[in-house]
PDB file of N, CA and C in Angstrom:
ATOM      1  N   UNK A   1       9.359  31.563   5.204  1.00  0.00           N
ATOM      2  CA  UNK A   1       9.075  30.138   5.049  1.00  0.00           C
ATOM      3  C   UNK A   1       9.523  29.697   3.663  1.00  0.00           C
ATOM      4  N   UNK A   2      10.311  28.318   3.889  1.00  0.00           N
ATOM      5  CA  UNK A   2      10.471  27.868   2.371  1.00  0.00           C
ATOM      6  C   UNK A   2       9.706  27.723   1.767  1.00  0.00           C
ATOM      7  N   UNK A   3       9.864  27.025   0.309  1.00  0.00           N
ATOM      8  CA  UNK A   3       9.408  26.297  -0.632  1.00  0.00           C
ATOM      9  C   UNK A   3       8.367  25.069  -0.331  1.00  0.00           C
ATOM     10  N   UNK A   4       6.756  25.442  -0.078  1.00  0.00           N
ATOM     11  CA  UNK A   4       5.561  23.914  -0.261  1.00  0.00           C
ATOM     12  C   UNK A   4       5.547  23.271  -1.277  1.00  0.00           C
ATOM     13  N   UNK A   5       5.837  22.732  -1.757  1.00  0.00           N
ATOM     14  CA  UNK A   5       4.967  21.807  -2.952  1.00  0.00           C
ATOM     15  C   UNK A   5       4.269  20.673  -2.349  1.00  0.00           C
ATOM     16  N   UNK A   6       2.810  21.176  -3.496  1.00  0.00           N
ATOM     17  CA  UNK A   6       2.029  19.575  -3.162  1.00  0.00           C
ATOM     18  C   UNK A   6       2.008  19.195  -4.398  1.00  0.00           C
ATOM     19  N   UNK A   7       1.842  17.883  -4.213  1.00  0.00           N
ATOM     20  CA  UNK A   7       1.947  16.404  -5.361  1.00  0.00           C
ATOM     21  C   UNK A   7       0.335  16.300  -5.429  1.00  0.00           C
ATOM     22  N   UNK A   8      -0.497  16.442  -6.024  1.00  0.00           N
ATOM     23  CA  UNK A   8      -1.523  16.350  -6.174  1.00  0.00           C
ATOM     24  C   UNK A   8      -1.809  15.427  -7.434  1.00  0.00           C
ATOM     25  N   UNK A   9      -3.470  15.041  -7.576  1.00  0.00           N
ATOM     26  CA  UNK A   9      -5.003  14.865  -8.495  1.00  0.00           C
ATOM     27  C   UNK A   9      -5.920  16.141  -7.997  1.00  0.00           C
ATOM     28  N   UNK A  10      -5.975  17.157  -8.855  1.00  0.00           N
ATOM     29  CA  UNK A  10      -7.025  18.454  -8.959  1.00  0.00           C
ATOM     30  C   UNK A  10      -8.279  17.802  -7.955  1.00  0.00           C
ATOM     31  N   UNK A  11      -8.535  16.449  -9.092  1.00  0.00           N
ATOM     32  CA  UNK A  11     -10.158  16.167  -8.508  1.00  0.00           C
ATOM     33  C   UNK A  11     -10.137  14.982  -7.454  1.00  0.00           C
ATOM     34  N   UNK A  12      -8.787  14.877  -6.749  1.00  0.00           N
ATOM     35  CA  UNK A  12      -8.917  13.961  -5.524  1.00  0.00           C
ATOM     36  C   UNK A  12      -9.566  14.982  -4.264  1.00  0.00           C
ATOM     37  N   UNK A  13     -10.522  14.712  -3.362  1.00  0.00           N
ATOM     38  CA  UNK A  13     -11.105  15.095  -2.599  1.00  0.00           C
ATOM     39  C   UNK A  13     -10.412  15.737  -1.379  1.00  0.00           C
ATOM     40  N   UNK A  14      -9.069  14.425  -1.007  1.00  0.00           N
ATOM     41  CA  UNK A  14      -8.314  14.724   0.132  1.00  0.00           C
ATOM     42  C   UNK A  14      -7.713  16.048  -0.345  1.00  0.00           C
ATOM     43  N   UNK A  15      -7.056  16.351  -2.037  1.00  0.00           N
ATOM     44  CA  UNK A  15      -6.081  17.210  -2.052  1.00  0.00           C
ATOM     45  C   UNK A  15      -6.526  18.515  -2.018  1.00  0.00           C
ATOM     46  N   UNK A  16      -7.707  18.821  -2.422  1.00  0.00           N
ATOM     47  CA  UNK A  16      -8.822  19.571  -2.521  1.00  0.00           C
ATOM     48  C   UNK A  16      -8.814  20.549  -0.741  1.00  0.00           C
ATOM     49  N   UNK A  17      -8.506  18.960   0.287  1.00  0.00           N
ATOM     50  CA  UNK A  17      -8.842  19.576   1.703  1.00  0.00           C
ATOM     51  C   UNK A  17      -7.451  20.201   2.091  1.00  0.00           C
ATOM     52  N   UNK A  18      -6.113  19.777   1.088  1.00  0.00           N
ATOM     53  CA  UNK A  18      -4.671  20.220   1.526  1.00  0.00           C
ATOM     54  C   UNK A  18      -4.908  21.278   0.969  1.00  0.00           C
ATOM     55  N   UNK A  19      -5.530  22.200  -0.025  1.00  0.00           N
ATOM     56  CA  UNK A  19      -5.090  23.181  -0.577  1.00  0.00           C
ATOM     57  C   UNK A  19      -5.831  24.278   0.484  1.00  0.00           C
ATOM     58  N   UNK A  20      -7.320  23.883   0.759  1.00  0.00           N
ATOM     59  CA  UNK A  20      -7.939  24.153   1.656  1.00  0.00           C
ATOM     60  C   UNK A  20      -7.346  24.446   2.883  1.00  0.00           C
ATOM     61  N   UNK A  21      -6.289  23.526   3.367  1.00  0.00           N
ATOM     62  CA  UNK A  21      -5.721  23.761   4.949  1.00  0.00           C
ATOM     63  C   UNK A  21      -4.714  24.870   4.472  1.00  0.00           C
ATOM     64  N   UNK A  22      -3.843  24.775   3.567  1.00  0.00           N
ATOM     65  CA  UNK A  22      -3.141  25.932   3.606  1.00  0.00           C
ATOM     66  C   UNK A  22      -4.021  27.213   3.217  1.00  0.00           C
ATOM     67  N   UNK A  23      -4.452  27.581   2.878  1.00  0.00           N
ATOM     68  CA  UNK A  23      -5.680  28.993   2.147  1.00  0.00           C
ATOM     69  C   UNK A  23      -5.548  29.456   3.680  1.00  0.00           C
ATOM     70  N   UNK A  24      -6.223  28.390   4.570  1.00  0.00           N
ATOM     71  CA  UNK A  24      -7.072  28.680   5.501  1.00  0.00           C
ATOM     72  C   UNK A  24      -5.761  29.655   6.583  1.00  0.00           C
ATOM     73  N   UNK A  25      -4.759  29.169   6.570  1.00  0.00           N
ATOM     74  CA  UNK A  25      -3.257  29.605   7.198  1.00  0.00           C
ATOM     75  C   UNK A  25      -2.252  30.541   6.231  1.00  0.00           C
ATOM     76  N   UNK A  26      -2.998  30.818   4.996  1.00  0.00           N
ATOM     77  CA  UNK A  26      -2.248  32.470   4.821  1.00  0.00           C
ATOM     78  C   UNK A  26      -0.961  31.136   4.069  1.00  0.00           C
ATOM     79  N   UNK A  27      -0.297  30.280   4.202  1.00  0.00           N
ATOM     80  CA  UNK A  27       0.303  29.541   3.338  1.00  0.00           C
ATOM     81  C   UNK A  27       0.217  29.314   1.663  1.00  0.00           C
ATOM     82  N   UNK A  28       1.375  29.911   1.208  1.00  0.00           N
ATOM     83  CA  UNK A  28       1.397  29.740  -0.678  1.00  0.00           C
ATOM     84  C   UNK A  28       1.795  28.661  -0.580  1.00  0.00           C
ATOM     85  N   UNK A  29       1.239  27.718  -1.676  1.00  0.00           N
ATOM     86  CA  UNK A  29       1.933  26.410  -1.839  1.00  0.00           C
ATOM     87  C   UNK A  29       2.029  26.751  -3.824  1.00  0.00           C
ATOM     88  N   UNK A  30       2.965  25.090  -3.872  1.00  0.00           N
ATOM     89  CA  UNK A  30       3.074  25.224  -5.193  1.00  0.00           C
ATOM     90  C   UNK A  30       2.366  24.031  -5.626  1.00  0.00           C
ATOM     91  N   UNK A  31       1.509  23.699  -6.793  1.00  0.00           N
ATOM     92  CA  UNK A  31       0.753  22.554  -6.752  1.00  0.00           C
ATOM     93  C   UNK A  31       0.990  21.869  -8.107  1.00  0.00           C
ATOM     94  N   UNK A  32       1.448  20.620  -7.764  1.00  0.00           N
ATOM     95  CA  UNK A  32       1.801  19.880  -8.975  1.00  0.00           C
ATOM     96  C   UNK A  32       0.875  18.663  -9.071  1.00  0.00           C
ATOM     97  N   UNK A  33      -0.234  18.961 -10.361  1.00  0.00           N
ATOM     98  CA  UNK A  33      -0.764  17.544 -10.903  1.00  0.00           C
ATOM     99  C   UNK A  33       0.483  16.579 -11.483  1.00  0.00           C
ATOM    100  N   UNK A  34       0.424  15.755 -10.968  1.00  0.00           N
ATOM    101  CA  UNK A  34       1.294  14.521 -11.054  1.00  0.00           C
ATOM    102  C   UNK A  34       0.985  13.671 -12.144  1.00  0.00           C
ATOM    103  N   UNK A  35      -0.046  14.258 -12.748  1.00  0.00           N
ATOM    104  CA  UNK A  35      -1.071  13.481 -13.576  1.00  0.00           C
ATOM    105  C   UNK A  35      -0.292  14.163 -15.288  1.00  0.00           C
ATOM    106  N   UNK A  36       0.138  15.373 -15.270  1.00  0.00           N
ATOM    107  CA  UNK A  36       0.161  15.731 -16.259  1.00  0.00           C
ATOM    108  C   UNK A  36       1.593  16.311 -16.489  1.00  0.00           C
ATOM    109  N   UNK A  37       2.388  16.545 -14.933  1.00  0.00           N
ATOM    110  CA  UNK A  37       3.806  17.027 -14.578  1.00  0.00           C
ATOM    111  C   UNK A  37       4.136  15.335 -14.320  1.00  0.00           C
ATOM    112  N   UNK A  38       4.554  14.371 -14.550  1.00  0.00           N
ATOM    113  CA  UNK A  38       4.236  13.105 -13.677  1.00  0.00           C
ATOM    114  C   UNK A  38       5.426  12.727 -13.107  1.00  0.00           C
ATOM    115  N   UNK A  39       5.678  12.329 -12.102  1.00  0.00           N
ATOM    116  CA  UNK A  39       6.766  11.526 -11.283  1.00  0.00           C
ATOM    117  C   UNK A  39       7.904  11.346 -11.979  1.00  0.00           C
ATOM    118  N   UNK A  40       9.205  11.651 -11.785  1.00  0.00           N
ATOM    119  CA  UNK A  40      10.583  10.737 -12.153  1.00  0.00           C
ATOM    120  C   UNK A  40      10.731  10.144 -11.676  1.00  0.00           C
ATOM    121  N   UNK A  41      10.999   8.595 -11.640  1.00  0.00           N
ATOM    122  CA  UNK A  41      11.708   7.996 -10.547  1.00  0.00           C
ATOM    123  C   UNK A  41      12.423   8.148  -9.283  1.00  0.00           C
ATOM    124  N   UNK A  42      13.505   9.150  -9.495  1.00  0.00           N
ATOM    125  CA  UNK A  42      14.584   9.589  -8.712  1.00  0.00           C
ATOM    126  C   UNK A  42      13.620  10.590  -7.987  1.00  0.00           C
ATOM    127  N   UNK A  43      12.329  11.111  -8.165  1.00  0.00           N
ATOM    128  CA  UNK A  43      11.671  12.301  -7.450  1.00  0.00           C
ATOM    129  C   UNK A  43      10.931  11.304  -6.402  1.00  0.00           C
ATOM    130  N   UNK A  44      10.608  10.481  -7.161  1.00  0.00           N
ATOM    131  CA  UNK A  44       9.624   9.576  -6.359  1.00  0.00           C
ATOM    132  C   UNK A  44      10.272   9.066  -5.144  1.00  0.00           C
ATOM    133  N   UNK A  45      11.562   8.175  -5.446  1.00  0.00           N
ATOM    134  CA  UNK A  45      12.366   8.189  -4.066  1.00  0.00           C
ATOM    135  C   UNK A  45      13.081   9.218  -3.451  1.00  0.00           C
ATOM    136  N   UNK A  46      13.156   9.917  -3.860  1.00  0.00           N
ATOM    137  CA  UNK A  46      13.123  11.526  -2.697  1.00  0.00           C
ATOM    138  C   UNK A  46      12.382  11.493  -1.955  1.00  0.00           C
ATOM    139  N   UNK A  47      11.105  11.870  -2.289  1.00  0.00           N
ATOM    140  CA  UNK A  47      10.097  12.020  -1.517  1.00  0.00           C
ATOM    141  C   UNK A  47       9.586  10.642  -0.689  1.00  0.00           C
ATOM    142  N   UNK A  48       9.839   9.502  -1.170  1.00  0.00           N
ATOM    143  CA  UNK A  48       9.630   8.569   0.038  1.00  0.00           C
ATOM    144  C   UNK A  48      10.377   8.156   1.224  1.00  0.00           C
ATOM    145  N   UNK A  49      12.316   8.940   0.513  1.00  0.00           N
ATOM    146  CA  UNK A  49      13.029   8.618   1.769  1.00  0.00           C
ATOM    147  C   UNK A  49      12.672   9.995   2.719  1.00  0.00           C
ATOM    148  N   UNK A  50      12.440  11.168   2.391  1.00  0.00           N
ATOM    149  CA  UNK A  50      11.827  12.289   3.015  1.00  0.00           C
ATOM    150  C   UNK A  50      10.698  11.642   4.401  1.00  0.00           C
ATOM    151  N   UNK A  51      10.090  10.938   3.699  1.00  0.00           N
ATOM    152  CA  UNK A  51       8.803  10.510   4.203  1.00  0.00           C
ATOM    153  C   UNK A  51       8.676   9.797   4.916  1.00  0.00           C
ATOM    154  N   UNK A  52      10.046   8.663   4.788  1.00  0.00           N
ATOM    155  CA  UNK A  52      10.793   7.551   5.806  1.00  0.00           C
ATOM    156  C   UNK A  52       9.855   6.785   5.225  1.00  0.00           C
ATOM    157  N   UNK A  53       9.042   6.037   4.053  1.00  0.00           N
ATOM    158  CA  UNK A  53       8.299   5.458   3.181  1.00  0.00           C
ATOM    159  C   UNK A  53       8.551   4.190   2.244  1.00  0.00           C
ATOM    160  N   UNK A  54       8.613   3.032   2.263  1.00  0.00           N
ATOM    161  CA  UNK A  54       8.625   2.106   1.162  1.00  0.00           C
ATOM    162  C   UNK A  54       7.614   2.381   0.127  1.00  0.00           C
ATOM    163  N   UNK A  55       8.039   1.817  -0.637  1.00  0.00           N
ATOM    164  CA  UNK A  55       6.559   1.997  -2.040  1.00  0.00           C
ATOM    165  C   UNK A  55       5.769   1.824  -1.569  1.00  0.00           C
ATOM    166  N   UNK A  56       5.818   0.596  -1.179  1.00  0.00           N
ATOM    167  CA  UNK A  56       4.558  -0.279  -0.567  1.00  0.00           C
ATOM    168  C   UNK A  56       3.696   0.145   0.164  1.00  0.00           C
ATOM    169  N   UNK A  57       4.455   0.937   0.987  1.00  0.00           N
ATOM    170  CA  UNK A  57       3.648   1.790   1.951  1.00  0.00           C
ATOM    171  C   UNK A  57       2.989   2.977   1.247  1.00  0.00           C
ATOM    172  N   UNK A  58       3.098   3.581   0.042  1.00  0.00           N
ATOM    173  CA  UNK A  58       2.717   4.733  -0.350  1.00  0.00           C
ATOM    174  C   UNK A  58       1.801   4.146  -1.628  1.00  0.00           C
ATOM    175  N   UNK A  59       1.317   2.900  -1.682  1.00  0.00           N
ATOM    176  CA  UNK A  59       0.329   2.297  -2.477  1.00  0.00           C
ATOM    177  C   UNK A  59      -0.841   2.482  -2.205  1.00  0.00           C
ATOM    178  N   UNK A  60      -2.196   3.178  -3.446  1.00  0.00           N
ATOM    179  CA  UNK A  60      -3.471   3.059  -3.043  1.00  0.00           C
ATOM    180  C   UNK A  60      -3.845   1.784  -3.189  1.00  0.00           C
ATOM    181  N   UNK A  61      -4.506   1.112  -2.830  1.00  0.00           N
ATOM    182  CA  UNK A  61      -4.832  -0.465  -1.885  1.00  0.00           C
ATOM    183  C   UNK A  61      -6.234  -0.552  -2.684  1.00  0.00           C
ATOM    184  N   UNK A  62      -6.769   0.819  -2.771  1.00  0.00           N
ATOM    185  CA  UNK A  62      -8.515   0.504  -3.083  1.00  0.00           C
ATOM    186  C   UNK A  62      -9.094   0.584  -4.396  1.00  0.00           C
ATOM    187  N   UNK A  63      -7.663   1.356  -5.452  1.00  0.00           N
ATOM    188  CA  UNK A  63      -7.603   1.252  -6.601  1.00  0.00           C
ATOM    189  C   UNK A  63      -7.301   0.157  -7.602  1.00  0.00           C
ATOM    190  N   UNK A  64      -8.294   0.387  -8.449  1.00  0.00           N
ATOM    191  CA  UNK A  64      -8.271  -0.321  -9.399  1.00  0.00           C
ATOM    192  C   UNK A  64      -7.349  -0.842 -10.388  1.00  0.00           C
ATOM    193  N   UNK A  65      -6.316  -0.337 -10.420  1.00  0.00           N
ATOM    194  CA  UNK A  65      -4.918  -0.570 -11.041  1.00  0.00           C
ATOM    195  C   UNK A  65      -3.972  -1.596 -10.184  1.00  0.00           C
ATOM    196  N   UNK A  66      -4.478  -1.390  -8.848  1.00  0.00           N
ATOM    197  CA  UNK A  66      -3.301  -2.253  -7.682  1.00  0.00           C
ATOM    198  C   UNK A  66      -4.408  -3.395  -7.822  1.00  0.00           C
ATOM    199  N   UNK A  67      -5.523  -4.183  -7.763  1.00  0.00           N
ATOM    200  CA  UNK A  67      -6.649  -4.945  -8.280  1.00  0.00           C
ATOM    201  C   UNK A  67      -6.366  -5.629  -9.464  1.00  0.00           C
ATOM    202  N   UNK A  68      -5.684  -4.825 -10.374  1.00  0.00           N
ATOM    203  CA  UNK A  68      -5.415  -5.408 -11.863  1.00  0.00           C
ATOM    204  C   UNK A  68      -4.164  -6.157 -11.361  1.00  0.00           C
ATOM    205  N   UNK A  69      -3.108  -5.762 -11.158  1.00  0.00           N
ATOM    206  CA  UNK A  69      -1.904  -6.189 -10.799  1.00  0.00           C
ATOM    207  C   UNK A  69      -2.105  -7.224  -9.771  1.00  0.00           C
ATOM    208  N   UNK A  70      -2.707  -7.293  -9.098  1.00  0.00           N
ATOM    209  CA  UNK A  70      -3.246  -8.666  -8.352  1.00  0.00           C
ATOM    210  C   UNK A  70      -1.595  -8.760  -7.183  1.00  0.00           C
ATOM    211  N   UNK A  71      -1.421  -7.298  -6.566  1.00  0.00           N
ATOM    212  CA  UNK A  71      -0.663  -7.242  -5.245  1.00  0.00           C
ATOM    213  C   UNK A  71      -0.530  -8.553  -4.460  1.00  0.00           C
ATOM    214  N   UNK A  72      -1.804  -8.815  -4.055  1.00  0.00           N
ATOM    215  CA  UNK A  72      -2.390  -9.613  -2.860  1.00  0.00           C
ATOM    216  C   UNK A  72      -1.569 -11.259  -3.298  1.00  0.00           C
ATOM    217  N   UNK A  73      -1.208 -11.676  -4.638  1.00  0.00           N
ATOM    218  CA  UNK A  73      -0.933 -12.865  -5.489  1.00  0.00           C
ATOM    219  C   UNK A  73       0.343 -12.943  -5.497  1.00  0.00           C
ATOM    220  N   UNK A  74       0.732 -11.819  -5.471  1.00  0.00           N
ATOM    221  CA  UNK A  74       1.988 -11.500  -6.206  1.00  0.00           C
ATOM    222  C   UNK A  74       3.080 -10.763  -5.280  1.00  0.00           C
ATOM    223  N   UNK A  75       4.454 -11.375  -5.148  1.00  0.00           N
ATOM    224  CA  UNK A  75       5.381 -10.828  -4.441  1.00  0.00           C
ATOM    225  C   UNK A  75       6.473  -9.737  -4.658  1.00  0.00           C
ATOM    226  N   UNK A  76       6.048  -8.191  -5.209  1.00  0.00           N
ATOM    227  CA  UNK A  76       6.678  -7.513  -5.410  1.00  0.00           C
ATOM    228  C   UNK A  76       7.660  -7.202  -4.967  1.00  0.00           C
ATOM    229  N   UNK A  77       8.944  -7.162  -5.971  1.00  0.00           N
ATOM    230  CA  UNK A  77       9.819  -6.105  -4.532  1.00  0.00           C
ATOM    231  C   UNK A  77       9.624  -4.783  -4.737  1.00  0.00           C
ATOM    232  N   UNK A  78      10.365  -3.876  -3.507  1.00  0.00           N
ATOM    233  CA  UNK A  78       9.796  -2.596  -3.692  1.00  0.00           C
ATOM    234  C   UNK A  78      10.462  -1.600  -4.352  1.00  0.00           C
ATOM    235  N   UNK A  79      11.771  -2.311  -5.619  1.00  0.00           N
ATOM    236  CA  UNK A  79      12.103  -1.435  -6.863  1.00  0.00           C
ATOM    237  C   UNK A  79      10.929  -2.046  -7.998  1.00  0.00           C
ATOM    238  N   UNK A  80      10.180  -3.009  -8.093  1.00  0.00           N
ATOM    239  CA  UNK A  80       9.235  -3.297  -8.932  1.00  0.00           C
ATOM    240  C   UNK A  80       8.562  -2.891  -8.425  1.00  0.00           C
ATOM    241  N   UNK A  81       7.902  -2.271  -7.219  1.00  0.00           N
ATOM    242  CA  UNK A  81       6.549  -0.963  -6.740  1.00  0.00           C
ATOM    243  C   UNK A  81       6.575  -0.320  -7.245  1.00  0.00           C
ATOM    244  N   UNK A  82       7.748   0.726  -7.098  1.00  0.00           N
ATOM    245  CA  UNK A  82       8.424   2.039  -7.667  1.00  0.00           C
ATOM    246  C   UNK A  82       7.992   2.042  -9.125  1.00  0.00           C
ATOM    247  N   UNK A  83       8.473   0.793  -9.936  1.00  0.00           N
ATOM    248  CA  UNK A  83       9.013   1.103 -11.387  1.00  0.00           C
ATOM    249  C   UNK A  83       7.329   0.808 -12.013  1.00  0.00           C
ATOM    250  N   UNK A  84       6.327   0.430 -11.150  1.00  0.00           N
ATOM    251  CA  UNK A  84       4.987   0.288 -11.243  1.00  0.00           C
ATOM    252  C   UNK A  84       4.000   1.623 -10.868  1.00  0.00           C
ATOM    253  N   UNK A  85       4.772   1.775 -10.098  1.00  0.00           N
ATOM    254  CA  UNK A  85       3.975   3.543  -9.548  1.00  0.00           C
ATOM    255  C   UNK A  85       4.253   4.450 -10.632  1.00  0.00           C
ATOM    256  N   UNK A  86       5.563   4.174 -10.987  1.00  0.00           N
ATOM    257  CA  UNK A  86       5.956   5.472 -12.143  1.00  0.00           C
ATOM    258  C   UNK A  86       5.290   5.087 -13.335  1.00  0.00           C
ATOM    259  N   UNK A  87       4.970   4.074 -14.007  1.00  0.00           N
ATOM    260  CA  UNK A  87       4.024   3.434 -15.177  1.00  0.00           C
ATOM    261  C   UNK A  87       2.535   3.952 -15.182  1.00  0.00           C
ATOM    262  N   UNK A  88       2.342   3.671 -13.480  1.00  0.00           N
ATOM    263  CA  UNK A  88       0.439   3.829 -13.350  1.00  0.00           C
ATOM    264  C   UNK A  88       0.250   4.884 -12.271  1.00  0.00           C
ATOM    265  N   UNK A  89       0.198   6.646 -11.884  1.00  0.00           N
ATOM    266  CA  UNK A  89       0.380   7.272 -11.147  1.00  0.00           C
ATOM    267  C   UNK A  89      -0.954   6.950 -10.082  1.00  0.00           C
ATOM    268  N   UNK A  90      -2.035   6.197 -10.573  1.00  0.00           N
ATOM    269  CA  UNK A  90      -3.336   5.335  -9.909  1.00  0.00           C
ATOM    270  C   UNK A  90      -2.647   4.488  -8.906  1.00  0.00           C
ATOM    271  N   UNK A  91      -1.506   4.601  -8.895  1.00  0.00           N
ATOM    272  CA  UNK A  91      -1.475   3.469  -7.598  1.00  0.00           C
ATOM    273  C   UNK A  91      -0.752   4.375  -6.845  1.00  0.00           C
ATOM    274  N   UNK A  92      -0.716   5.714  -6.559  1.00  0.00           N
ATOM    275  CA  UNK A  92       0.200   6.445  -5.648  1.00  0.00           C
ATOM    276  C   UNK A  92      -0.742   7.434  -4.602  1.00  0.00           C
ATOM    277  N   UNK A  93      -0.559   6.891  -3.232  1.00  0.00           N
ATOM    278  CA  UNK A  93      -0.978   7.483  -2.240  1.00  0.00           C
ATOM    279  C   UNK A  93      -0.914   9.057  -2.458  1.00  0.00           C
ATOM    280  N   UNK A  94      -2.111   9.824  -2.659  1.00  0.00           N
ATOM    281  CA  UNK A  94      -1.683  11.631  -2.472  1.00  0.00           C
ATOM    282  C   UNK A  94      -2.589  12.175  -1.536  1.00  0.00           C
ATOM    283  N   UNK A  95      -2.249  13.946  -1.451  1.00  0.00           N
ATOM    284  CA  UNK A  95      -1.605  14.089  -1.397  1.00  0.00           C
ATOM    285  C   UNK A  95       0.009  14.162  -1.120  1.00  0.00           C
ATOM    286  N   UNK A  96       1.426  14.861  -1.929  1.00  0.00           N
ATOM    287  CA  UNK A  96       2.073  14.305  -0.664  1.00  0.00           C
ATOM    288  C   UNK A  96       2.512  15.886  -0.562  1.00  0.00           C
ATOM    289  N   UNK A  97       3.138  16.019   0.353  1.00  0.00           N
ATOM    290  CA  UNK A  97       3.822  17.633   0.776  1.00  0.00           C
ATOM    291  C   UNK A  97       4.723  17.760   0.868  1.00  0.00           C
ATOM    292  N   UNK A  98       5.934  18.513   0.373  1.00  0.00           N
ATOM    293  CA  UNK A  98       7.324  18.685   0.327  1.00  0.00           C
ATOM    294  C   UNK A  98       7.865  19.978   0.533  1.00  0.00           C
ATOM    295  N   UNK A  99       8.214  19.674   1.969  1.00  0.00           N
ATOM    296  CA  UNK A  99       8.802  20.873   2.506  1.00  0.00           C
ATOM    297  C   UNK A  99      10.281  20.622   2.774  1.00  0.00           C
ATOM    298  N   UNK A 100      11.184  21.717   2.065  1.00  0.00           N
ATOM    299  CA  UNK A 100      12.622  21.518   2.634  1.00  0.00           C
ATOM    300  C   UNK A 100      13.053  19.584   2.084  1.00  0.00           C
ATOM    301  N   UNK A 101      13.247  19.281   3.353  1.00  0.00           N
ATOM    302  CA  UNK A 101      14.056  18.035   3.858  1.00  0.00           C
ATOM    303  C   UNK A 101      12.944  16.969   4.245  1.00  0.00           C
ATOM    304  N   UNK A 102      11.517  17.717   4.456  1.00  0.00           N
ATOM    305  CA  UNK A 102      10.421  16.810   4.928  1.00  0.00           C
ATOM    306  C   UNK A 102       9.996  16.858   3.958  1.00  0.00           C
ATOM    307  N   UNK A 103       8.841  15.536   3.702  1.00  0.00           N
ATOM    308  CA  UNK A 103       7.452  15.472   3.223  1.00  0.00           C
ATOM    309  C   UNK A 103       7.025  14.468   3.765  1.00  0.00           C
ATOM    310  N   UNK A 104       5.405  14.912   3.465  1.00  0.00           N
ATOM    311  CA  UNK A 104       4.407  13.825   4.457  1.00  0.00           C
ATOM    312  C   UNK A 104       3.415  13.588   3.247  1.00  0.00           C
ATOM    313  N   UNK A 105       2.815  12.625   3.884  1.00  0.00           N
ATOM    314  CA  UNK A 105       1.845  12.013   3.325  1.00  0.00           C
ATOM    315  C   UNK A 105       0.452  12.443   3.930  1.00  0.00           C
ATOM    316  N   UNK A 106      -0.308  13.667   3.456  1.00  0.00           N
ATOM    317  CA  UNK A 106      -0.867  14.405   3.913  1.00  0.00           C
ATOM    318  C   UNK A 106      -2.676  13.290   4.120  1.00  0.00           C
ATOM    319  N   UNK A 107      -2.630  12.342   4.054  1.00  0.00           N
ATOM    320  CA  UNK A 107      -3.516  11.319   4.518  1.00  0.00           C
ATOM    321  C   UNK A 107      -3.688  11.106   5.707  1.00  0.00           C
ATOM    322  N   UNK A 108      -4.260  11.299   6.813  1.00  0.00           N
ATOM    323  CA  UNK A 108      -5.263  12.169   6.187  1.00  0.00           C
ATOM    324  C   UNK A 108      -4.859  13.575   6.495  1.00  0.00           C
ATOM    325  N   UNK A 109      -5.594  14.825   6.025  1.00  0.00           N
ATOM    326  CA  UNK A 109      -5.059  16.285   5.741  1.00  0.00           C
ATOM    327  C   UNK A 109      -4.474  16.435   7.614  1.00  0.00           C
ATOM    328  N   UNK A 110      -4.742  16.217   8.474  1.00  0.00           N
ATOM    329  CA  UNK A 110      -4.218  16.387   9.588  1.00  0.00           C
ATOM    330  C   UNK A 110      -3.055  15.990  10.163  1.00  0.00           C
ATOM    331  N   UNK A 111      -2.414  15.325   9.414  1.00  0.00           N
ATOM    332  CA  UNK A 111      -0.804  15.484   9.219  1.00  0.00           C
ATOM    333  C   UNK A 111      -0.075  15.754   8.716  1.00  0.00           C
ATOM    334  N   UNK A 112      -0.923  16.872   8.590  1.00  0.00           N
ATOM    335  CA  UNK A 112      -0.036  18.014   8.275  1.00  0.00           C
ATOM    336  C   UNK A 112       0.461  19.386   9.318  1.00  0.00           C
ATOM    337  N   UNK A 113      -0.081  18.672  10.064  1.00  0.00           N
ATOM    338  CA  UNK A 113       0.349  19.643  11.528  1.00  0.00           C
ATOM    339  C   UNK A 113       1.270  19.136  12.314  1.00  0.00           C
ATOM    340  N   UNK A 114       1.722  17.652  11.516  1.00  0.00           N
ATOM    341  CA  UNK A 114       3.371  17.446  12.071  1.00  0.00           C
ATOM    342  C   UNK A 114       3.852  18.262  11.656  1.00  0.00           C
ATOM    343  N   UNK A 115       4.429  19.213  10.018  1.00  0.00           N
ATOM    344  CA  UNK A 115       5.146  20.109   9.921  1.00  0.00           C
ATOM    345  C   UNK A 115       4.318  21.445  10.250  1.00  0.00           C
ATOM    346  N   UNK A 116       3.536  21.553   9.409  1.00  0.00           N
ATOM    347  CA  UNK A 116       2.807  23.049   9.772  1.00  0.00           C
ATOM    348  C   UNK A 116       1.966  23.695  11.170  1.00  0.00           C
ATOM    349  N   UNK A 117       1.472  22.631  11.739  1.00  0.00           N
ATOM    350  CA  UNK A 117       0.552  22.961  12.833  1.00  0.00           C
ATOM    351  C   UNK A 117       1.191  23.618  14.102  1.00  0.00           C
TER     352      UNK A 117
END
């Protein structure tokens, strides 16, 4: 089996349950806080065309940073998502999983049995 990487927050709950699903399946992954390794641009759209993903679509909605920015007001396009996600890593949907040619958006942890299951 290739190369896992997950895109993680240590203390996000969901990613906590991805590291968990692989343990549980004998799966090594490689785990990147995003928080402290953080996003390139050019990584970021990798992984969303992987994902078949707009920014927009890979925005946390319930965070407080997308609240500040006042989304709901305001007509982003989705190279000003991007160039906003890479500024504030609080507004980026995780886990994500990068396998090969795929990655998913492991939200919730059970799709992850589109690739692995």
């Amino acid at each position: 089996m290739g190369k896992i990487t997950v895109f993680e927050k240590p203390t996000c709950t969901t990613c906590r349950k991805t590291s968990k699903y692989f343990t549980e399946k004998g799966i090594e992954i490689e785990k990147i806080n995003y928080y402290i390794k953080p996003f390139t641009k050019n990584k970021l759209k990798i992984l969303l065309k992987k994902m078949g993903m707009q920014p927009s679509e890979l925005l946390r909605k319930n965070d407080k940073a997308y609240k500040e920015l006042d989304f709901k007001n305001n007509s982003y396009k989705e190279s000003e998502i991007l160039d906003l996600m890479i500024a504030n890593h609080d507004l980026i949907q995780r886990p994500i999983v990068e396998f090969g040619e795929k990655a998913v958006l492991a939200r919730p942890v059970e799709k992850l049995d589109e690739i692995f299951g």
